[in-house]
C-alpha atoms as a PDB file:
ATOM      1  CA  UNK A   1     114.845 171.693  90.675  1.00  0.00           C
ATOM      2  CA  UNK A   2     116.370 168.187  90.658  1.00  0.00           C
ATOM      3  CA  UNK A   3     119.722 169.154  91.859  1.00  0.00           C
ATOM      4  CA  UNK A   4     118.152 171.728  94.411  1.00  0.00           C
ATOM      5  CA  UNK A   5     116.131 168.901  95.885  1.00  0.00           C
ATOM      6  CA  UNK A   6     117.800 165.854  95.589  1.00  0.00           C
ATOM      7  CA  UNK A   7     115.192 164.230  93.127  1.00  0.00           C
ATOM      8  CA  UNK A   8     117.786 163.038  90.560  1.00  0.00           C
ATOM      9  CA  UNK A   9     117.611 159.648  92.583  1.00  0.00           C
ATOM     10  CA  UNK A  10     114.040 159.274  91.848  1.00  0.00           C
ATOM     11  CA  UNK A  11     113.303 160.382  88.497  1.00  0.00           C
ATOM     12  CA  UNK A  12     111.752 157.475  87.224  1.00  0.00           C
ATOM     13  CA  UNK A  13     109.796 157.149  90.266  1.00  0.00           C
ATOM     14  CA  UNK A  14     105.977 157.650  89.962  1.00  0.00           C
ATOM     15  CA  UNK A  15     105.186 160.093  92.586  1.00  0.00           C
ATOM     16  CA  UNK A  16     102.868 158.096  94.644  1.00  0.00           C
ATOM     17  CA  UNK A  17     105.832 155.628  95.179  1.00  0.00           C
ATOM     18  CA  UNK A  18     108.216 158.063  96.482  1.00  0.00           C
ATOM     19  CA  UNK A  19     108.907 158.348 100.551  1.00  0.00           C
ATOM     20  CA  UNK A  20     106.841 161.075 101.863  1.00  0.00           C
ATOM     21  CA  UNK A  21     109.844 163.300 102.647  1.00  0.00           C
ATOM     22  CA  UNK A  22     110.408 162.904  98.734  1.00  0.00           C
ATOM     23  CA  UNK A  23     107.259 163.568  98.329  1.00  0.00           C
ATOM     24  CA  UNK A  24     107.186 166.824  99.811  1.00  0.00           C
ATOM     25  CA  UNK A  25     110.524 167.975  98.325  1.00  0.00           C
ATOM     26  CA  UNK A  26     108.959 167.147  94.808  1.00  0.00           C
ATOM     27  CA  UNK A  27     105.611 169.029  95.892  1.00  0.00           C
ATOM     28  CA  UNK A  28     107.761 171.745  96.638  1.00  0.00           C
ATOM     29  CA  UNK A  29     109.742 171.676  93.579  1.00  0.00           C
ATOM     30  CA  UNK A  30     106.270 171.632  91.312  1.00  0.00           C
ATOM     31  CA  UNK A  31     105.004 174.131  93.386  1.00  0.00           C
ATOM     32  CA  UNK A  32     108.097 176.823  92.313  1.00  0.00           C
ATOM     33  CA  UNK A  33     108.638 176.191  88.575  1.00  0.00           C
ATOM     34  CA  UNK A  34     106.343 179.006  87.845  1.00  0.00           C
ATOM     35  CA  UNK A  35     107.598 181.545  89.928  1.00  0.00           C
ATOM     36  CA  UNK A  36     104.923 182.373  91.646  1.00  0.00           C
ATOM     37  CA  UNK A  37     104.469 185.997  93.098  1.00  0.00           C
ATOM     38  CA  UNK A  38     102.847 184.259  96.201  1.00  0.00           C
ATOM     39  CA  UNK A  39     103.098 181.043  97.515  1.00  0.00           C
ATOM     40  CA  UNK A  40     100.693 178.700  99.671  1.00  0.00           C
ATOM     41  CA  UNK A  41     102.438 175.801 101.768  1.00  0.00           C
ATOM     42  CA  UNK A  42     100.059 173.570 103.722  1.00  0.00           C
ATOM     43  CA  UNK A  43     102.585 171.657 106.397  1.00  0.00           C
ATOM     44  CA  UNK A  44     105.448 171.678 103.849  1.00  0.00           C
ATOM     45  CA  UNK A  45     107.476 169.943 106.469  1.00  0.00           C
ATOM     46  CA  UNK A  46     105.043 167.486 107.595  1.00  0.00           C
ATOM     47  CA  UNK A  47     106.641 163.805 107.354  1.00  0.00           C
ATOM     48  CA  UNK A  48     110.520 164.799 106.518  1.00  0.00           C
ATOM     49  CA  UNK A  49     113.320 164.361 108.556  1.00  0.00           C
ATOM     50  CA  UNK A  50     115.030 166.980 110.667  1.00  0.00           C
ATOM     51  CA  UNK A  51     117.711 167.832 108.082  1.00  0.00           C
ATOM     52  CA  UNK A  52     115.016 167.892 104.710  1.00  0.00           C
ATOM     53  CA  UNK A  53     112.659 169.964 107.233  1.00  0.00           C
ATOM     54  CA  UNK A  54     115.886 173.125 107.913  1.00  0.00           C
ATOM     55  CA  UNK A  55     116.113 172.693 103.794  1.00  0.00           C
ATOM     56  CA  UNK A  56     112.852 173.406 103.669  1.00  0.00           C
ATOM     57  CA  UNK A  57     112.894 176.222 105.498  1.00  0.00           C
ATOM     58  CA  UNK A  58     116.350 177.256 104.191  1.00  0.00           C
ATOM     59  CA  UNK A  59     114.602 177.646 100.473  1.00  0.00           C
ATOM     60  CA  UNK A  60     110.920 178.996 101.979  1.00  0.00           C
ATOM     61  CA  UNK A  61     112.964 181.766 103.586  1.00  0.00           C
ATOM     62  CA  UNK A  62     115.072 182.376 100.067  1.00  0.00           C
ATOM     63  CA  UNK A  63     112.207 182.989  98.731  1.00  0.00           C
ATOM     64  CA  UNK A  64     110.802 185.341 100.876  1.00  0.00           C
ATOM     65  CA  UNK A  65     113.763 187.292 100.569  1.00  0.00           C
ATOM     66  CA  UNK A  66     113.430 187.731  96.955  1.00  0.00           C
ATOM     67  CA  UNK A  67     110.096 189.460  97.412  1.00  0.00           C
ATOM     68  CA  UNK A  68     107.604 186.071  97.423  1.00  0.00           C
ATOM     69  CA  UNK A  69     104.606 186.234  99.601  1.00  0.00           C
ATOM     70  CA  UNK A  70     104.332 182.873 101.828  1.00  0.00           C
ATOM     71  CA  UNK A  71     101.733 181.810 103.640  1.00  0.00           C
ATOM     72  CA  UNK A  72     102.471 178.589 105.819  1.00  0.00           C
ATOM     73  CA  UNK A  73     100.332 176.319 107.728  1.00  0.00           C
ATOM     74  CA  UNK A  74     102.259 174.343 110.233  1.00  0.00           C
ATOM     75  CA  UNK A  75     101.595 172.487 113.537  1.00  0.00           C
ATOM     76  CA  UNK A  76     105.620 173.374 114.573  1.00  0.00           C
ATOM     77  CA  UNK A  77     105.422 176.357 116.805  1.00  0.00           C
ATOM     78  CA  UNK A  78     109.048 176.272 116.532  1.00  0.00           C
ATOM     79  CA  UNK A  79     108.513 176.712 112.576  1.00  0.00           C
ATOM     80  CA  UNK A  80     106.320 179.807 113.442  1.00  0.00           C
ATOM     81  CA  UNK A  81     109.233 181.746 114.489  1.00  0.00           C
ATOM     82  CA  UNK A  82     110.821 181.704 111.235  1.00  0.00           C
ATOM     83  CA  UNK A  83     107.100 183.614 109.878  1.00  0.00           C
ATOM     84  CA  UNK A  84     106.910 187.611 109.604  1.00  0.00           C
ATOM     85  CA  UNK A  85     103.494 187.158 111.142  1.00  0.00           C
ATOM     86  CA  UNK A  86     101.898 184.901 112.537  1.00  0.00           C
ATOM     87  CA  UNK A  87      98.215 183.939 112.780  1.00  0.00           C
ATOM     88  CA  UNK A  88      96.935 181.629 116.012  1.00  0.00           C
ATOM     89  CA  UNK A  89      93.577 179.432 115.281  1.00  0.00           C
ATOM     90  CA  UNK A  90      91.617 177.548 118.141  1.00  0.00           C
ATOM     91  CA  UNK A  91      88.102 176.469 116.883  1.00  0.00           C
ATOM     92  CA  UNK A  92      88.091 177.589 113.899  1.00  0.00           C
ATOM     93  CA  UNK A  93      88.649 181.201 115.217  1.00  0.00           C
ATOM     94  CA  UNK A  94      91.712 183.338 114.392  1.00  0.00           C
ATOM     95  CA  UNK A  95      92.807 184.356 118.334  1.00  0.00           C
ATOM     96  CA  UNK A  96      95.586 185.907 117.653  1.00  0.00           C
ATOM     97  CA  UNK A  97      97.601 187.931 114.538  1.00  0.00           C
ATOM     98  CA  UNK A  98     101.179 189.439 115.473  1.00  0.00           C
ATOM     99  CA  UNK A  99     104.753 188.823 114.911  1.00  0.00           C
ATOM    100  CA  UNK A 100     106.532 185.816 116.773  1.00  0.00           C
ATOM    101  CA  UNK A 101     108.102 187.920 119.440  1.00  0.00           C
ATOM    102  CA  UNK A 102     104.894 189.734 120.128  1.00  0.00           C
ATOM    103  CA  UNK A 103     102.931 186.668 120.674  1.00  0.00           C
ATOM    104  CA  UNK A 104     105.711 184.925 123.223  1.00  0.00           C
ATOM    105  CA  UNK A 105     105.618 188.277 124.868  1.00  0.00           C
ATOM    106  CA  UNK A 106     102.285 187.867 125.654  1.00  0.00           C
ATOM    107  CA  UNK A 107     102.574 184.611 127.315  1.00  0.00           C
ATOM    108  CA  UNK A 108     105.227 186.025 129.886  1.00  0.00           C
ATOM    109  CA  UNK A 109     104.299 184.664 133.501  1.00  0.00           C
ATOM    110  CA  UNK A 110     106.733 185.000 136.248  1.00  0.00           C
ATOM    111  CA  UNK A 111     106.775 180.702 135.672  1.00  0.00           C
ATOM    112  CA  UNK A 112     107.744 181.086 132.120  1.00  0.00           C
ATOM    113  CA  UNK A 113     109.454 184.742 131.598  1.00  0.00           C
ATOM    114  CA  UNK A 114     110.989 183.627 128.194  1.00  0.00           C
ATOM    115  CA  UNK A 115     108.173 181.799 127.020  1.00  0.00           C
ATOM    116  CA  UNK A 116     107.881 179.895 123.547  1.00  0.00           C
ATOM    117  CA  UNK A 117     105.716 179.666 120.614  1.00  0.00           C
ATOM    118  CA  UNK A 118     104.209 176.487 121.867  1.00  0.00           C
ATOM    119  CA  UNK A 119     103.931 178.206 125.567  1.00  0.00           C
ATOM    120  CA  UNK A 120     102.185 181.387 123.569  1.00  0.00           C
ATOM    121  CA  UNK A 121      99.963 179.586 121.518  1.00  0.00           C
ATOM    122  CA  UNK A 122      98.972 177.407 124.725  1.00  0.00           C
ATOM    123  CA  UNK A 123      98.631 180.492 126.491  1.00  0.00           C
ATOM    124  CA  UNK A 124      96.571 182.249 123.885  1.00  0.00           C
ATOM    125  CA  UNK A 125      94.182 179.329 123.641  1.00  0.00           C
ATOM    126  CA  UNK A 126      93.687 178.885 127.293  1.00  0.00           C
ATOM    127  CA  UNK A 127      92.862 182.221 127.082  1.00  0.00           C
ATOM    128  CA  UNK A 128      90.447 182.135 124.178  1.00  0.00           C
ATOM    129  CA  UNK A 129      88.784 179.113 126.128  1.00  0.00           C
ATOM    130  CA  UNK A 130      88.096 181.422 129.132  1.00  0.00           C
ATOM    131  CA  UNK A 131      86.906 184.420 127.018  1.00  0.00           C
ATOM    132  CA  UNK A 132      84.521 181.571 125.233  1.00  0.00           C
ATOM    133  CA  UNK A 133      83.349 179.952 128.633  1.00  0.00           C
ATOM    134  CA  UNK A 134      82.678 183.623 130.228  1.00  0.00           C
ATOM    135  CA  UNK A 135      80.682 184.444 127.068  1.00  0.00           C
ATOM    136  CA  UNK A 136      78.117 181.553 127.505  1.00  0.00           C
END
């Protein structure tokens, strides 16, 4: 896990003193020495540069080849379309729950006929808004 993530720098660091990219590699690191059948990331990319963030994603998606159940929460729509499946929340209400391509395609406008995650998930909750505001 050191060499993986590029602690070796850092091992007599307390972990509260470390960068937060660090951080988040170590978190990550801790969070695989078990092997766990299924995995829960809350914004593992959140405060790490570009490069550290396509690492990231570069070991998250190892892992889900190898069988490992991931569930991510991110605020990248761009991350989204490395997921299986992805699940949309606005308000604290799940508005949408399909695979990447499925959600852009239903965001296709003639203004935006390839849409993208961010244009589907704006889409979605402009929609969700409207369903809300007819409702009341």
């Amino acid at each position: 896990m050191i060499e993986t993530f590029d602690l070796g720098d850092w091992l007599s660091a307390t972990p509260d003193s470390l960068p937060l990219g660090h951080k988040q590699r170590l978190a990550l690191a801790c969070s695989l020495m078990h092997r766990p059948p299924v995995l829960f990331l809350d914004e593992p990319t959140s405060g790490v540069d570009p490069i550290t963030r396509r690492e990231f994603w570069t070991h998250i998606n190892g892992l889900a080849r190898k069988g490992v159940t991931i569930m991510v929460t991110t605020h990248f729509m761009d991350e989204a379309e490395y997921c299986d499946r992805v699940a949309m929340l606005s308000r604290a209400q799940l508005i949408a729950l399909d695979t990447p391509d499925a959600l852009k395609r239903s965001a296709v406008s003639p203004e935006r006929p390839d849409p993208t995650m961010e244009d589907a998930f704006i889409h979605l909750v402009e929609s969700a808004d409207r369903e809300l505001e007819a409702a009341t």
